[in-house]
N, C-alpha and C. Protein backbone atom coordinates (compact mmCIF):
# COMPACT_ATOMS: atom_id res chain seq x y z
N UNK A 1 160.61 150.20 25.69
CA UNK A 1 159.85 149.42 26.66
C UNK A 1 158.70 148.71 25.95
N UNK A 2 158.27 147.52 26.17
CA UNK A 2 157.29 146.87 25.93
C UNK A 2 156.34 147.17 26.28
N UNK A 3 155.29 147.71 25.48
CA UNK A 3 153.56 147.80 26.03
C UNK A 3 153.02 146.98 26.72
N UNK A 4 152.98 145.44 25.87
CA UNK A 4 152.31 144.33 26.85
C UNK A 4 152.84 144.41 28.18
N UNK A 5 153.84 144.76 28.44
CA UNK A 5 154.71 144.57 29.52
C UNK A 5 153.87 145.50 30.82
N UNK A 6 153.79 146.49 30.22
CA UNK A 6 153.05 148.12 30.79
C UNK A 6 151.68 147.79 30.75
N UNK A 7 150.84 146.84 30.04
CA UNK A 7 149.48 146.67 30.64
C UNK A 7 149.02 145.15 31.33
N UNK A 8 150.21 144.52 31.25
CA UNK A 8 149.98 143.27 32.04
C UNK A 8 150.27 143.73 33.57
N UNK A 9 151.08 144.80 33.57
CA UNK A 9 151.47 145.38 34.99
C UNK A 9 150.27 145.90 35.58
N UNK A 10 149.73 146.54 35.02
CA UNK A 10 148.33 147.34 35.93
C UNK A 10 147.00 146.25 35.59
N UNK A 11 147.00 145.52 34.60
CA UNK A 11 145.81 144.32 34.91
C UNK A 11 145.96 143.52 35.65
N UNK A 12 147.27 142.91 35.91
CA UNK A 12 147.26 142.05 37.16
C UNK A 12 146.68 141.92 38.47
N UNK A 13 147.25 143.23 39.41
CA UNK A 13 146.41 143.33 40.49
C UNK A 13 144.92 143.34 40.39
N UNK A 14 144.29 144.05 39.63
CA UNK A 14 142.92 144.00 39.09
C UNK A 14 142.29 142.61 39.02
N UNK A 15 142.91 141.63 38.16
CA UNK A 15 142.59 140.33 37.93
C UNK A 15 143.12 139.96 39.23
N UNK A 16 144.18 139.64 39.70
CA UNK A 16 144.21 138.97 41.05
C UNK A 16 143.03 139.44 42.10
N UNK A 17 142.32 140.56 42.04
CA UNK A 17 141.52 141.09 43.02
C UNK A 17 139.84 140.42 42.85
N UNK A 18 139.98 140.56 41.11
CA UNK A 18 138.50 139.77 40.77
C UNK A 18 139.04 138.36 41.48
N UNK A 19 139.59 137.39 41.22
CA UNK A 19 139.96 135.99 41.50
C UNK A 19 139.48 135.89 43.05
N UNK A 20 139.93 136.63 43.85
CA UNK A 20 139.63 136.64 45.22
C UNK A 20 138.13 136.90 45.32
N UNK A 21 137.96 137.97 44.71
CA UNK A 21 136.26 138.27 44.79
C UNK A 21 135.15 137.61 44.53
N UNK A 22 135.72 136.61 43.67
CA UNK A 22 134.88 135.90 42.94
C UNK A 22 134.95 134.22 44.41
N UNK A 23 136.18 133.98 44.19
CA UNK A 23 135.87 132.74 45.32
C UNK A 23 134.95 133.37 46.34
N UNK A 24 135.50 134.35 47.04
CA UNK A 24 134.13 134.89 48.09
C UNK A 24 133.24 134.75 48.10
N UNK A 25 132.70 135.48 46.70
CA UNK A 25 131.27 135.42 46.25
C UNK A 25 130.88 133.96 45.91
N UNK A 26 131.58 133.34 45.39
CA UNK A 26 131.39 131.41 45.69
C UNK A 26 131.12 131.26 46.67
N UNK A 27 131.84 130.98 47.96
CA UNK A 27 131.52 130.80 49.13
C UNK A 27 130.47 130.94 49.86
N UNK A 28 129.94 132.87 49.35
CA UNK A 28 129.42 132.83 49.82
C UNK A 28 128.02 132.23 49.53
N UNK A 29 128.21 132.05 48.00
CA UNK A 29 126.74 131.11 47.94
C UNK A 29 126.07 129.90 47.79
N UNK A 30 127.89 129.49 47.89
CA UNK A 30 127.51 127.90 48.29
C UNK A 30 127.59 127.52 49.61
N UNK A 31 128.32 128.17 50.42
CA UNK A 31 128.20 127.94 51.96
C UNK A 31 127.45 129.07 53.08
N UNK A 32 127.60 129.93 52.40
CA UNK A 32 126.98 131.49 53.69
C UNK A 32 125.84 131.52 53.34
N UNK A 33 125.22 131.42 52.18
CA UNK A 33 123.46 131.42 51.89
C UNK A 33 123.00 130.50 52.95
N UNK A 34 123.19 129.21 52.47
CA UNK A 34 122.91 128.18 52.31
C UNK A 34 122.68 127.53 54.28
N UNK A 35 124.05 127.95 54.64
CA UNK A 35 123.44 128.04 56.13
C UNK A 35 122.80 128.47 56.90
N UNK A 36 122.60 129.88 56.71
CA UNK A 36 122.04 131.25 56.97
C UNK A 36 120.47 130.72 56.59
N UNK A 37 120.03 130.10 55.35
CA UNK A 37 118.27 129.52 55.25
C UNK A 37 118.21 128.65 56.27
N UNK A 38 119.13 127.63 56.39
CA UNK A 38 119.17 126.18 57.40
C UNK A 38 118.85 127.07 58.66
N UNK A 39 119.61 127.67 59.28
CA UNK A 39 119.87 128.12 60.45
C UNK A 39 118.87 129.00 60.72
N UNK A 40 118.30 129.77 59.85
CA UNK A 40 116.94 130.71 59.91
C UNK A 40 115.88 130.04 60.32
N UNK A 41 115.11 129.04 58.94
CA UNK A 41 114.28 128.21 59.20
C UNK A 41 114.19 127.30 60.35
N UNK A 42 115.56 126.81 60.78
CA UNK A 42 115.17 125.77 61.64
C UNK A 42 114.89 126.77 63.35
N UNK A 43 115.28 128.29 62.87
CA UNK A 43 114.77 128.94 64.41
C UNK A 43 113.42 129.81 64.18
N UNK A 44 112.76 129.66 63.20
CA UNK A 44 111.89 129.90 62.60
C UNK A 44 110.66 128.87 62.51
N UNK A 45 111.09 127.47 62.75
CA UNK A 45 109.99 126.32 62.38
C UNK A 45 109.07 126.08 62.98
N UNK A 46 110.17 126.13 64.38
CA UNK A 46 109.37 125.65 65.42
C UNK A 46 109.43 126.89 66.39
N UNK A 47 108.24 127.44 67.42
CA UNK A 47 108.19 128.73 68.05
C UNK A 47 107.33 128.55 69.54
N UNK A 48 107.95 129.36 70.27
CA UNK A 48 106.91 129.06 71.81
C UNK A 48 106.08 129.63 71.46
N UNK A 49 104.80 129.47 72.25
CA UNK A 49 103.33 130.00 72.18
C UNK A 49 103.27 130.04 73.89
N UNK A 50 102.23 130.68 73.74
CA UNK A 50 101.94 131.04 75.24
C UNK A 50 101.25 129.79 76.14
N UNK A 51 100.35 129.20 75.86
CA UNK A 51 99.97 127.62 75.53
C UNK A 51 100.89 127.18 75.93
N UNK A 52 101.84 126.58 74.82
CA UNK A 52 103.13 125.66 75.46
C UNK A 52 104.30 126.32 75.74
N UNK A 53 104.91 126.76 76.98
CA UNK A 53 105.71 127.71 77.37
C UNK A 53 107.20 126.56 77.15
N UNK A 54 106.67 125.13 77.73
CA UNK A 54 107.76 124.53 77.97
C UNK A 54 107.93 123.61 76.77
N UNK A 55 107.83 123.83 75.96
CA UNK A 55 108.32 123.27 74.36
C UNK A 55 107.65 123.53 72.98
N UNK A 56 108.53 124.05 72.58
CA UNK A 56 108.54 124.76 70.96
C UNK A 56 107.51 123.46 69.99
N UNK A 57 106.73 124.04 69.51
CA UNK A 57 105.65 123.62 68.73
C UNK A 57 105.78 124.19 67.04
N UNK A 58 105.74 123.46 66.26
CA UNK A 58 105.12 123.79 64.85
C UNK A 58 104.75 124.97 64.55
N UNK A 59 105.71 125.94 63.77
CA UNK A 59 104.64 127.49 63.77
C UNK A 59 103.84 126.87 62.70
N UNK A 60 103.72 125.87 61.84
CA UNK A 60 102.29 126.33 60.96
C UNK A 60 101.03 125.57 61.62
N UNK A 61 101.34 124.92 62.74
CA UNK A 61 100.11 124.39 63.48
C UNK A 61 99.72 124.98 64.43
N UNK A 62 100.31 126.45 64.81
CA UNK A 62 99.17 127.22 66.03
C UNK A 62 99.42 128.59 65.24
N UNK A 63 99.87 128.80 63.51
CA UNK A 63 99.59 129.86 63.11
C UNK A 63 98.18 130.23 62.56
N UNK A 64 97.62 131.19 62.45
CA UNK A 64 96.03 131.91 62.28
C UNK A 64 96.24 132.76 61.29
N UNK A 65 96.28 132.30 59.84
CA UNK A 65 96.22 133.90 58.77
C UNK A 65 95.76 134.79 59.52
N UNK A 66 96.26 135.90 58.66
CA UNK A 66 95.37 136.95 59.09
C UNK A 66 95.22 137.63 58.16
N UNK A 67 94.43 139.07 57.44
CA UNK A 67 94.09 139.79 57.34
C UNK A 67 94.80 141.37 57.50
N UNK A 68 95.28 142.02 56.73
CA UNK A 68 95.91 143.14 57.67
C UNK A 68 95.46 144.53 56.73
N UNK A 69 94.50 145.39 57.45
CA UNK A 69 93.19 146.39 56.56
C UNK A 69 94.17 147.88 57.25
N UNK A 70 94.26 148.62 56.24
CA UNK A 70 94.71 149.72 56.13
C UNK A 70 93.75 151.10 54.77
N UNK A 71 93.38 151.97 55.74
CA UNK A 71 92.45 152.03 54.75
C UNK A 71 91.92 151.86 53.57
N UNK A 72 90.84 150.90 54.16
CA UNK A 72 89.85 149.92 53.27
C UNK A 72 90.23 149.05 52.13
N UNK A 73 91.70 148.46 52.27
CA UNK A 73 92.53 148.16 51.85
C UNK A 73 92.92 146.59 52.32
N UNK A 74 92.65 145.50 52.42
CA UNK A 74 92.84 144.69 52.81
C UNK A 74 93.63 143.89 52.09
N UNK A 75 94.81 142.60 52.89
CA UNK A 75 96.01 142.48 52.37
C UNK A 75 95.94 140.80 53.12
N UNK A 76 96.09 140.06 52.56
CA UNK A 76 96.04 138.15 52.85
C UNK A 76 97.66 138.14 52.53
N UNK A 77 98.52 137.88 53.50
CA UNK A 77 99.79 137.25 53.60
C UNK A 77 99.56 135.83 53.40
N UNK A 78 99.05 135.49 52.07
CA UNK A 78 99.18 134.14 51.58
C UNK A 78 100.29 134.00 50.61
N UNK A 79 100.25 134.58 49.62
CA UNK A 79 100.97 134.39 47.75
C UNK A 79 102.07 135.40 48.36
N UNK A 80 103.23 135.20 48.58
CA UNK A 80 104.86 136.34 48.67
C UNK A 80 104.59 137.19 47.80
N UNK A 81 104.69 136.17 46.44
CA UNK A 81 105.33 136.68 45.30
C UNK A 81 104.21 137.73 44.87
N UNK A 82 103.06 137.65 45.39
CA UNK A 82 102.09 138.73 45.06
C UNK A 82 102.54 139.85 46.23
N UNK A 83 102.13 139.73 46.80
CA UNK A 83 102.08 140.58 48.01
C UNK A 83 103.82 141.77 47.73
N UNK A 84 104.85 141.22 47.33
CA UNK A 84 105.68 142.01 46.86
C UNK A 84 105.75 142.23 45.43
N UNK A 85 105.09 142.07 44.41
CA UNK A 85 105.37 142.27 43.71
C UNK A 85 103.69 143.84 43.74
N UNK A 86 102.82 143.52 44.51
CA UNK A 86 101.84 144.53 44.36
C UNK A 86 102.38 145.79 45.54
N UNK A 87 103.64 145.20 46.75
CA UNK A 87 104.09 146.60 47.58
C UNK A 87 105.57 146.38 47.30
N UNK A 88 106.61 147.81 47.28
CA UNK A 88 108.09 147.44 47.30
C UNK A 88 108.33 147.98 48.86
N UNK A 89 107.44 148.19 49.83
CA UNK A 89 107.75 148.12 51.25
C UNK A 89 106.65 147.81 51.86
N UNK A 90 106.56 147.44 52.25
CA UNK A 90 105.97 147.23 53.83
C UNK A 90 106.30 147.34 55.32
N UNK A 91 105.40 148.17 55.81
CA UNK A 91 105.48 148.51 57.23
C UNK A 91 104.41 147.99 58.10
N UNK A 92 105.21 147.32 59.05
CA UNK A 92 104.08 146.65 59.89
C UNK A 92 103.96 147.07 61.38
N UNK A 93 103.00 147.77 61.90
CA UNK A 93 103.22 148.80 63.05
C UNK A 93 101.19 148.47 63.64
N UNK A 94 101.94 147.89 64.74
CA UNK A 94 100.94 147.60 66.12
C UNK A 94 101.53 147.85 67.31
N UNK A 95 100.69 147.43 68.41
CA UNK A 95 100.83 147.26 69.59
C UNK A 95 101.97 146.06 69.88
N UNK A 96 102.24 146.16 71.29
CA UNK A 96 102.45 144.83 71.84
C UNK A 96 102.52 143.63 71.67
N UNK A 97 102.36 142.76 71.16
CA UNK A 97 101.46 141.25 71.43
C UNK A 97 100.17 141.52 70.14
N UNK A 98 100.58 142.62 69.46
CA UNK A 98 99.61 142.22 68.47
C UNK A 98 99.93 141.55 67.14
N UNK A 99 100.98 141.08 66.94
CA UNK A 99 101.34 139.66 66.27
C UNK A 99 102.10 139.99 65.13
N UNK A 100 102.92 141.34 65.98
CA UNK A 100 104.25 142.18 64.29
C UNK A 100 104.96 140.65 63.99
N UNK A 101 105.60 140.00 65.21
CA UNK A 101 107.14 139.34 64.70
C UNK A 101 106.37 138.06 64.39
N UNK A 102 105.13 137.59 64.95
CA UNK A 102 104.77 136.46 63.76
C UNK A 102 104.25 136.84 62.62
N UNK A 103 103.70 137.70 62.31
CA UNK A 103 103.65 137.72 60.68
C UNK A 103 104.79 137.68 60.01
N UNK A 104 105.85 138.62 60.16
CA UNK A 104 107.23 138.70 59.81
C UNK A 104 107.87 136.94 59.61
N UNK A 105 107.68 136.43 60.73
CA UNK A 105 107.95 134.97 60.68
C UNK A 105 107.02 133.94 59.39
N UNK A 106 105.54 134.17 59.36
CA UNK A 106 105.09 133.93 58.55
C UNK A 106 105.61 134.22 57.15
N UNK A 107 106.05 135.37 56.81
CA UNK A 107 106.26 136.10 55.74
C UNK A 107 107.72 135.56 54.88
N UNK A 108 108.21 135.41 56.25
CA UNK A 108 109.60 134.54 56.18
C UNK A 108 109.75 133.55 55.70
N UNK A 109 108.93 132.14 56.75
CA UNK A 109 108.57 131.08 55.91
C UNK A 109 108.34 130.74 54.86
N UNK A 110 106.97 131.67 54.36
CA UNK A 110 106.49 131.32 53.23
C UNK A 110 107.65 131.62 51.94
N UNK A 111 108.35 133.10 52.42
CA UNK A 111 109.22 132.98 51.25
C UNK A 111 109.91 132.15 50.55
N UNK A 112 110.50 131.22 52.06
CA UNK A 112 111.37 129.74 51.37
C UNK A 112 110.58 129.02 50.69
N UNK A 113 109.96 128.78 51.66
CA UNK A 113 108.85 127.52 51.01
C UNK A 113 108.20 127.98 49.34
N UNK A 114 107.88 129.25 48.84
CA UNK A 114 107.28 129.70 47.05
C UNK A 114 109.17 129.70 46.67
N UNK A 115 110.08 129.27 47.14
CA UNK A 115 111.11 129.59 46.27
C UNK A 115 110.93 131.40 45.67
N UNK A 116 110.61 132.26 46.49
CA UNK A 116 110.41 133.49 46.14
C UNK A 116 111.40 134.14 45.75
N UNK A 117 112.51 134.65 46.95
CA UNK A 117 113.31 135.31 47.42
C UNK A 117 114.26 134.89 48.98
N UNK A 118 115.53 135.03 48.62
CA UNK A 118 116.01 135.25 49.51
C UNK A 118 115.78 135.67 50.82
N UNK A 119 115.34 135.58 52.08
CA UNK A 119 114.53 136.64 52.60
C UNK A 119 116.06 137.24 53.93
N UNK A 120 115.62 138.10 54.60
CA UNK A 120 116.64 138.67 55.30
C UNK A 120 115.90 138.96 56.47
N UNK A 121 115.83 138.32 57.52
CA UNK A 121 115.07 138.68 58.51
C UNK A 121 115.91 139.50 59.82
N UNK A 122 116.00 140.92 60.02
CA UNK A 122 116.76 141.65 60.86
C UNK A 122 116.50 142.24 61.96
N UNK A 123 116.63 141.59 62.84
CA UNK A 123 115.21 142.20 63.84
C UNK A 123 116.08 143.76 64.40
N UNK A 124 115.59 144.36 64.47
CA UNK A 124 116.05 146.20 64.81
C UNK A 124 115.95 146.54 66.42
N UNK A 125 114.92 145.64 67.48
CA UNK A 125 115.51 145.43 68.68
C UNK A 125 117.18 145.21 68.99
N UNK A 126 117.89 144.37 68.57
CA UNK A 126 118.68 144.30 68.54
C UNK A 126 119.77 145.25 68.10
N UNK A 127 119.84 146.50 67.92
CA UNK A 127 120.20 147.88 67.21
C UNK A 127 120.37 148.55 68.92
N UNK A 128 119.52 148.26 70.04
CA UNK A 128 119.44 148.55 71.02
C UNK A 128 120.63 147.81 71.98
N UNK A 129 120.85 146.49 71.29
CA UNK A 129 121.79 146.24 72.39
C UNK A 129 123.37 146.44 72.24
N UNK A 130 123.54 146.75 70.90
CA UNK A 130 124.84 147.61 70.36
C UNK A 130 125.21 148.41 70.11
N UNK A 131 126.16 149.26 69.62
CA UNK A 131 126.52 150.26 69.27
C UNK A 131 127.30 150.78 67.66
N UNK A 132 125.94 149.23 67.08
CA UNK A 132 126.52 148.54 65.85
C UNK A 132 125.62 149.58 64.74
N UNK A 133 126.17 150.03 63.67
CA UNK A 133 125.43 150.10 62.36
C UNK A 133 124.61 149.02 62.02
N UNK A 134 123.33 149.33 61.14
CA UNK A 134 122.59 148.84 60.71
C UNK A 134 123.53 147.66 59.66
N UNK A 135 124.41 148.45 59.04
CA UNK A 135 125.16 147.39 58.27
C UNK A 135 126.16 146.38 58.42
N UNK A 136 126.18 146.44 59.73
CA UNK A 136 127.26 145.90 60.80
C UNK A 136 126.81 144.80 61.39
N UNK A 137 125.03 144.86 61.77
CA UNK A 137 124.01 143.75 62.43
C UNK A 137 123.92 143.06 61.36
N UNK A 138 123.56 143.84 59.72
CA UNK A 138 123.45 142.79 58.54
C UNK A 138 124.16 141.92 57.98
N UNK A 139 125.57 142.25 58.21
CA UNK A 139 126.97 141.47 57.71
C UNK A 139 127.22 140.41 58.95
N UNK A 140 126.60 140.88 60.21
CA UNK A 140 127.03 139.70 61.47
C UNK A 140 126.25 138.75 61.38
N UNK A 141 124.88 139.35 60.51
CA UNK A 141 123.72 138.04 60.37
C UNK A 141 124.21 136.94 59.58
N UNK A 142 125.05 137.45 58.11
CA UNK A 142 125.18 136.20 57.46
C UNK A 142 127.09 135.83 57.76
C-alpha cells in the first residue's frame, strides 16, 4: 500500500474542514463585523431623551460626561483605550434612571470612533425574555 495514499486520506477531510472554516471566518469579517458596527452605531447614534419623546436626537448633543467615584477612586469615560487598558472589567451598578445604559452607549461609541476595539454590546435584560444561553443571545447578536 502506498503511504502518500494513507496520509492524503486522513488530511483531506481536515483540509476540506479548514477551507470551509476559513471562508466563514472571511465572511464573517468582511460581512458579519462590518454590519453588526453599521447596525449598532446607527441604533446607537441617535437616542430618545425624555425632552424629545417624539424624535430621536444626537446622543453626543444631549450627552453629559460624567465622572464615576468608587472609593476615592475616580474614573472619566473619555480615552477607551485607557480606561481598559487601566481595568480588564468593569461593573456598572446604580439605580434606575441613573444613567447605566447611557454610559454603556457612550462607552460604545467612543470605542468605534478611537478605532479601539471591537465592542459587543449585550444587553442581559433580554436573558429575561428567553430561555436562551448567554451564548445563544451572543451568536443571535452577530
Amino acid at each position: 500500500m502506498d503511504r502518500s495514499l494513507e496520509v492524503t486520506g486522513l488530511i483531506k477531510p481536515f483540509v476540506d474542514f479548514l477551507k470551509i472554516a476559513n471562508n466563514e471566518i472571511k465572511n464573517l469579517l468582511e460581512i458579519g463585523v462590518n454590519e453588526y458596527l453599521n447596525n449598532q452605531t446607527s441604533k446607537y447614534y441617535h437616542t430618545n431623551t425624555f425632552l424629545h419623546r417624539a424624535e430621536k436626537v444626537v446622543f453626543d448633543k444631549v450627552y453629559f460626561p460624567v465622572t464615576v467615584s468608587y472609593n476615592h477612586l475616580d474614573t472619566k469615560f473619555e480615552n477607551i483605550k485607557d480606561i481598559f487598558e487601566e481595568y480588564k472589567y468593569i461593573t456598572i451598578i446604580g439605580s434606575a434612571g441613573s444613567g447605566k445604559s447611557t454610559l454603556v452607549k457612550h462607552l460604545f461609541l467612543n470605542s468605534i470612533r478611537q478605532n479601539h476595539k471591537i465592542p459587543v454590546l449585550i444587553e442581559l435584560r433580554h436573558l429575561n425574555d428567553n430561555v436562551e444561553s448567554l451564548f445563544n443571545l451572543i451568536s443571535k447578536k452577530f
